[in-house]
Protein backbone atom coordinates (compact mmCIF):
# COMPACT_ATOMS: atom_id res chain seq x y z
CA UNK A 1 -4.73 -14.64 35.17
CA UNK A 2 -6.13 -11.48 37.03
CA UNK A 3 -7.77 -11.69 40.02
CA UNK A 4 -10.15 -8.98 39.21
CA UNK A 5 -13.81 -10.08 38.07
CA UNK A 6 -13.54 -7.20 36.23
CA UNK A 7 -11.40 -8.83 33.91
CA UNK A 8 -10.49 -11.65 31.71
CA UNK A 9 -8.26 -13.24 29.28
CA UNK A 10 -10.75 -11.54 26.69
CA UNK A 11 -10.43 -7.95 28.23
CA UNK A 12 -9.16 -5.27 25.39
CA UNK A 13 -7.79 -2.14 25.87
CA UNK A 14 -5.13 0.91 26.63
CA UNK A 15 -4.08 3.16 29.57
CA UNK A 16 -7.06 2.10 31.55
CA UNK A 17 -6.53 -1.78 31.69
CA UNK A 18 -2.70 -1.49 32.19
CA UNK A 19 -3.20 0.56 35.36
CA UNK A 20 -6.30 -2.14 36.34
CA UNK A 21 -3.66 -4.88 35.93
CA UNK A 22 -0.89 -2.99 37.81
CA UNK A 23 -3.34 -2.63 40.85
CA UNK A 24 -4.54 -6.55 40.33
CA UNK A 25 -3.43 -8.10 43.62
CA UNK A 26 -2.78 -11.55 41.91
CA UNK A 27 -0.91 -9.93 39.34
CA UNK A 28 1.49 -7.48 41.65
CA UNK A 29 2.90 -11.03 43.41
CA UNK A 30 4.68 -12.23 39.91
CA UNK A 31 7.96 -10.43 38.73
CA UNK A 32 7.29 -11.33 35.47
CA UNK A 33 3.81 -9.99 34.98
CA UNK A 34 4.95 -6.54 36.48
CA UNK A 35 8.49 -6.28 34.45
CA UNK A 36 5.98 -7.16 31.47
CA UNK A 37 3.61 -4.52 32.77
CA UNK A 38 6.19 -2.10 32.93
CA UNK A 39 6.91 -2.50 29.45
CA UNK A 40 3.35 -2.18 28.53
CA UNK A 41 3.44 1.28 30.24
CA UNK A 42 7.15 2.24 28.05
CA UNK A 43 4.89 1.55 24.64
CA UNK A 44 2.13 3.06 25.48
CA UNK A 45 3.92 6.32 25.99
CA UNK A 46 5.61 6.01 23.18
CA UNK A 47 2.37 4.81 21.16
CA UNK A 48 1.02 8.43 22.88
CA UNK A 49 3.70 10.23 21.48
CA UNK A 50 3.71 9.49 18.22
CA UNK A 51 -0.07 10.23 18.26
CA UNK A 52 -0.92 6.57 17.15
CA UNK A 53 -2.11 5.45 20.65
CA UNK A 54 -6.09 5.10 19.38
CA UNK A 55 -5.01 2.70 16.84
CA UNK A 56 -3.57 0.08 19.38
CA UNK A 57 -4.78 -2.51 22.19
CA UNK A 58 -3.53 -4.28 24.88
CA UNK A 59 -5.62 -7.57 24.29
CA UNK A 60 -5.07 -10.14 26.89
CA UNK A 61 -6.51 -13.28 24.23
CA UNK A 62 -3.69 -13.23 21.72
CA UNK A 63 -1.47 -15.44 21.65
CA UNK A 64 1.18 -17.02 19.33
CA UNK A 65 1.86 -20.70 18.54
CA UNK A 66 5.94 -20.40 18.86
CA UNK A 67 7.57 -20.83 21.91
CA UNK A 68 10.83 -18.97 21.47
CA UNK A 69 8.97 -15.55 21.72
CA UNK A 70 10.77 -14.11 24.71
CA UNK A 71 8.76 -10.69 24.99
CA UNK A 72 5.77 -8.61 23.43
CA UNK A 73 3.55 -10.38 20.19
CA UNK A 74 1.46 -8.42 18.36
CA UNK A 75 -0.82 -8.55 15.20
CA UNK A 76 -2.26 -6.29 13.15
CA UNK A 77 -5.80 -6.28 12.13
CA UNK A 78 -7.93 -4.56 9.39
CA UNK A 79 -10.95 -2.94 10.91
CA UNK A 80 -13.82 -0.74 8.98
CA UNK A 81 -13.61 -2.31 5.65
CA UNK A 82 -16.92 -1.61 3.79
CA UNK A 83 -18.62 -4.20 2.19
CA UNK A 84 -20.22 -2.29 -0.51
CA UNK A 85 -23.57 -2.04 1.19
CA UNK A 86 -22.72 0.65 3.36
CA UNK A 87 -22.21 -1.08 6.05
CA UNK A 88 -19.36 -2.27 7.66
CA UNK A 89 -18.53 -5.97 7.09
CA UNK A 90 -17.12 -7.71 10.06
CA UNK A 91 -14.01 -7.70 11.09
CA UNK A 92 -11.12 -9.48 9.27
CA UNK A 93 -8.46 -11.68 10.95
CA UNK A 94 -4.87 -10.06 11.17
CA UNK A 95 -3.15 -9.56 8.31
CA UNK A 96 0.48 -9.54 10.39
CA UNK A 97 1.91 -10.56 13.17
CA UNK A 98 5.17 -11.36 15.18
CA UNK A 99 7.02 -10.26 18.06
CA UNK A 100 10.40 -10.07 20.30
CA UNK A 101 12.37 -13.08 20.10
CA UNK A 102 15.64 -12.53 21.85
CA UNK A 103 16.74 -16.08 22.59
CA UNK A 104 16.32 -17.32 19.40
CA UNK A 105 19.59 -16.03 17.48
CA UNK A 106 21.05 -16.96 21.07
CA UNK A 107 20.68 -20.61 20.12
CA UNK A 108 23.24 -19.59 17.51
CA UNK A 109 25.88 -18.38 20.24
CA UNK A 110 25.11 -14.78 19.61
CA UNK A 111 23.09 -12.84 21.88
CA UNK A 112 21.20 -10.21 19.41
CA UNK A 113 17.70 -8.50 20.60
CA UNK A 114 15.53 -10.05 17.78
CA UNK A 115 12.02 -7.69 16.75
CA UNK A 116 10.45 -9.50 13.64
CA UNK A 117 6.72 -9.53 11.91
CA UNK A 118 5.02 -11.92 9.30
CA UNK A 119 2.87 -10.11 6.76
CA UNK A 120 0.16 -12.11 4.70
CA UNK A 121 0.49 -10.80 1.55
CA UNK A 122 -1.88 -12.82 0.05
CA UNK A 123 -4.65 -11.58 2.40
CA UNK A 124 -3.73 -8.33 1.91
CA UNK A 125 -3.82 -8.49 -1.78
CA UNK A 126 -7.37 -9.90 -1.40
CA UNK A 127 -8.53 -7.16 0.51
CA UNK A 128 -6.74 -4.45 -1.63
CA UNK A 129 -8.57 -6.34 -5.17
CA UNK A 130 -12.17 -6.57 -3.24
CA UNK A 131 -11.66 -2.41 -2.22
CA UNK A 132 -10.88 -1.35 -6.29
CA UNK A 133 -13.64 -3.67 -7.18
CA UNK A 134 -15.95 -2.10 -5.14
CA UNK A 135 -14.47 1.40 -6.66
CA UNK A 136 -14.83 0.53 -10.09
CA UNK A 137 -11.63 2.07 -9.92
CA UNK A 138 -8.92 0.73 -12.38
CA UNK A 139 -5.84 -1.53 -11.44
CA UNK A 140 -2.38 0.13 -12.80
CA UNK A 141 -0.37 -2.50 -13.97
CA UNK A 142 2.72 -0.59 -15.02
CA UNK A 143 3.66 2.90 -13.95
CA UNK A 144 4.21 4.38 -17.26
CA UNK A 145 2.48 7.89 -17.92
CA UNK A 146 2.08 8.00 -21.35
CA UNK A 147 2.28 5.64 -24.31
CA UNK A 148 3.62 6.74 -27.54
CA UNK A 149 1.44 6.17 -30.40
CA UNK A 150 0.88 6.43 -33.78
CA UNK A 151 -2.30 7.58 -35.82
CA UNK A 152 -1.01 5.45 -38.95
CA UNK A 153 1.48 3.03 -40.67
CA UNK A 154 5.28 4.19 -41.54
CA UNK A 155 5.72 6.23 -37.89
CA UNK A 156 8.42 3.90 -35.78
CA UNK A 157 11.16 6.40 -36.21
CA UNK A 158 8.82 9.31 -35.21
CA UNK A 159 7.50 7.28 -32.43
CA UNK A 160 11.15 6.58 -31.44
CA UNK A 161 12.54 10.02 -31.15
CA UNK A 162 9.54 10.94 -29.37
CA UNK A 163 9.83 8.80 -26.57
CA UNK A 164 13.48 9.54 -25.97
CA UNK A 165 12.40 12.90 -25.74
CA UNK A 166 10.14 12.14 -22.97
CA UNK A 167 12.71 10.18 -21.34
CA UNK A 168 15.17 12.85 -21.25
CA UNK A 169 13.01 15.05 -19.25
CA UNK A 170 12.38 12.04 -16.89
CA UNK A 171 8.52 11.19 -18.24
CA UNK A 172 8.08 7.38 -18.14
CA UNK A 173 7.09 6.34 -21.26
CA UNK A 174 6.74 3.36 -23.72
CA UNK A 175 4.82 2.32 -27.22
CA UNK A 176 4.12 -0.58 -28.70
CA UNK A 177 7.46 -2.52 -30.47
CA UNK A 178 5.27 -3.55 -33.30
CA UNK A 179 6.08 -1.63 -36.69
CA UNK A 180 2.61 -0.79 -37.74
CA UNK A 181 0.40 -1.42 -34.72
CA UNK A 182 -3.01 -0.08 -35.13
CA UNK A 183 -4.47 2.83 -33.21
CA UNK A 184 -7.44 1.03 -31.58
CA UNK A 185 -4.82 -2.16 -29.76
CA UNK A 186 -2.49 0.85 -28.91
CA UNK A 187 -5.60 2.54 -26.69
CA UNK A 188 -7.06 -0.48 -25.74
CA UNK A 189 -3.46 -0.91 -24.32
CA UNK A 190 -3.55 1.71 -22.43
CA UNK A 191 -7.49 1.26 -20.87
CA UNK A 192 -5.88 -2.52 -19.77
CA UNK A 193 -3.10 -1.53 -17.75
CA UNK A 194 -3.84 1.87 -16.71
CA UNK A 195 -1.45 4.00 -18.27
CA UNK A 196 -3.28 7.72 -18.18
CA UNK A 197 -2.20 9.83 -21.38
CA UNK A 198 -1.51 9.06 -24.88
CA UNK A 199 0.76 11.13 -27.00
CA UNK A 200 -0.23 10.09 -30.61
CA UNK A 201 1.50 11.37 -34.10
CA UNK A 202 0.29 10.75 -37.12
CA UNK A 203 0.80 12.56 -40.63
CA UNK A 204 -1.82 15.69 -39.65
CA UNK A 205 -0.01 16.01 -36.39
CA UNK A 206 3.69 16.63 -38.20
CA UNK A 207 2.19 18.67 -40.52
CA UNK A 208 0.93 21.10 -38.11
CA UNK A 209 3.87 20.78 -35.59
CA UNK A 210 1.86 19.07 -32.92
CA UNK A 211 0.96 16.18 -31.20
CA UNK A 212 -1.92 14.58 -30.32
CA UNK A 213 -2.77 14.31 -25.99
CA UNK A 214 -5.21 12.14 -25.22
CA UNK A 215 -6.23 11.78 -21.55
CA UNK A 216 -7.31 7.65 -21.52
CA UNK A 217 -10.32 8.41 -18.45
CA UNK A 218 -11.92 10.61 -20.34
CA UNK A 219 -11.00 10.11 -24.00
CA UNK A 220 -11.14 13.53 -24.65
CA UNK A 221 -7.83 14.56 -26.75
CA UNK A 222 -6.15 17.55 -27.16
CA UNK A 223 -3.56 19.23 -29.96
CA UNK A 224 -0.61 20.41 -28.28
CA UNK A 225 2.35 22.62 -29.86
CA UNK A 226 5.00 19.86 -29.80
CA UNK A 227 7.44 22.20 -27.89
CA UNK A 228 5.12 22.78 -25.10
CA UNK A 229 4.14 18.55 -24.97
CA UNK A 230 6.77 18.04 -22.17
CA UNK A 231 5.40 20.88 -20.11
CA UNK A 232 2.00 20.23 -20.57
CA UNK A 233 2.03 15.94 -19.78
CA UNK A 234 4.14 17.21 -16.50
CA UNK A 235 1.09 19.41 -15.64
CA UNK A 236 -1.23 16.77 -15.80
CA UNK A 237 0.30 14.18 -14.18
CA UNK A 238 0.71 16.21 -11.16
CA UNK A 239 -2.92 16.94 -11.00
């Protein structure tokens, strides 16, 4: 531990502690704490050049619960996360973690420098559900752009050539495999798993050589001159 009253096993920090810790007289009589110091100093300059050195700190309290760690740990921890009150809600324990483990693969007979991290999804996943909730902002469930529809019975073929249209020009896009599905389940589809436009056909539409957009956030639809559709859904899915 360092000699310093300055500091303690709790002390957090960057360029500042590693040079207190360099000049710690306790510290500057182990090998090992200045070989570790030194590579301390190698990260932070590389943390400093990659312009990510205010989003890491030395923190003398962590600790793993492995013993084949051979080098530096490290976790990483989720800071600033509102809590829907405007404030911010305290701070969340780390979502990964791991560190250099050259001896372990050794145990194998091969001597391979060993960097590895542990991610918890699950937390992660929380936190990710809480922040959209909070949003009111809609969970995609599939990454299809636009879903195929049709305003009326007797339009599977139309529906089918349509889509491999969009398909050929790289749009993702699916209907609904029933043969006569009705208009409202195809929309309501589309509201449930987030896909954004709707390109429906119906008997009006072929009359009139066009096809129906509709854009699912707002509901407001659009007729569109079927050989301008392709161009048109690329334009809005880039906005």
């Amino acid at each position: 531990l360092p000699s310093s009253p300055h500091m303690s096993i709790s002390s957090a920090g960057g360029w500042h502690l590693i040079h207190q810790l360099c000049q710690d007289v306790k510290l500057s009589k182990s090998q090992l704490a200045m070989e570790g110091l030194e590579d301390m100093k190698l990260l932070f300059e590389y943390l400093t050049l990659f312009g990510i050195i205010d989003q890491v700190s030395l923190d003398l309290s962590l600790a793993r619960g492995l013993d084949y760690y051979s080098g530096l740990i490290y976790e990483a921890v989720l800071l600033h996360q509102p809590n829907g009150h405007g404030r911010e809600a305290p701070r969340v324990d780390s979502v990964a973690g791991g560190g250099r483990y050259d001896g372990l693969v050794a145990s194998f007979g091969l001597k391979v420098p060993c960097v590895g991290v542990s991610i918890g999804v699950e937390r992660l996943f929380s936190i990710i559900e809480q922040k959209l909730e909070m949003s009111k902002e809609k969970i995609r469930t599939k990454e299809t752009q636009v879903l195929v529809a049709a305003a009326q019975k007797n339009f599977l073929v139309e529906r089918m050539k349509l889509i491999s249209e969009l398909w050929n020009a790289d749009i993702k896009a699916e209907m609904l495999y029933k043969k006569n599905p009705k208009l409202l389940n195809q929309l309501h589809y589309c509201e449930e798993t987030g896909i954004p436009l709707v390109a429906i056909i119906g008997q009006q539409e072929m009359n009139d050589g066009v096809v129906k957009l509709r854009d699912v956030a707002t509901r407001k639809e659009v007729d569109v001159p079927k050989e301008n559709l392709i161009e048109e859904i690329k334009k809005r899915l880039e906005k």
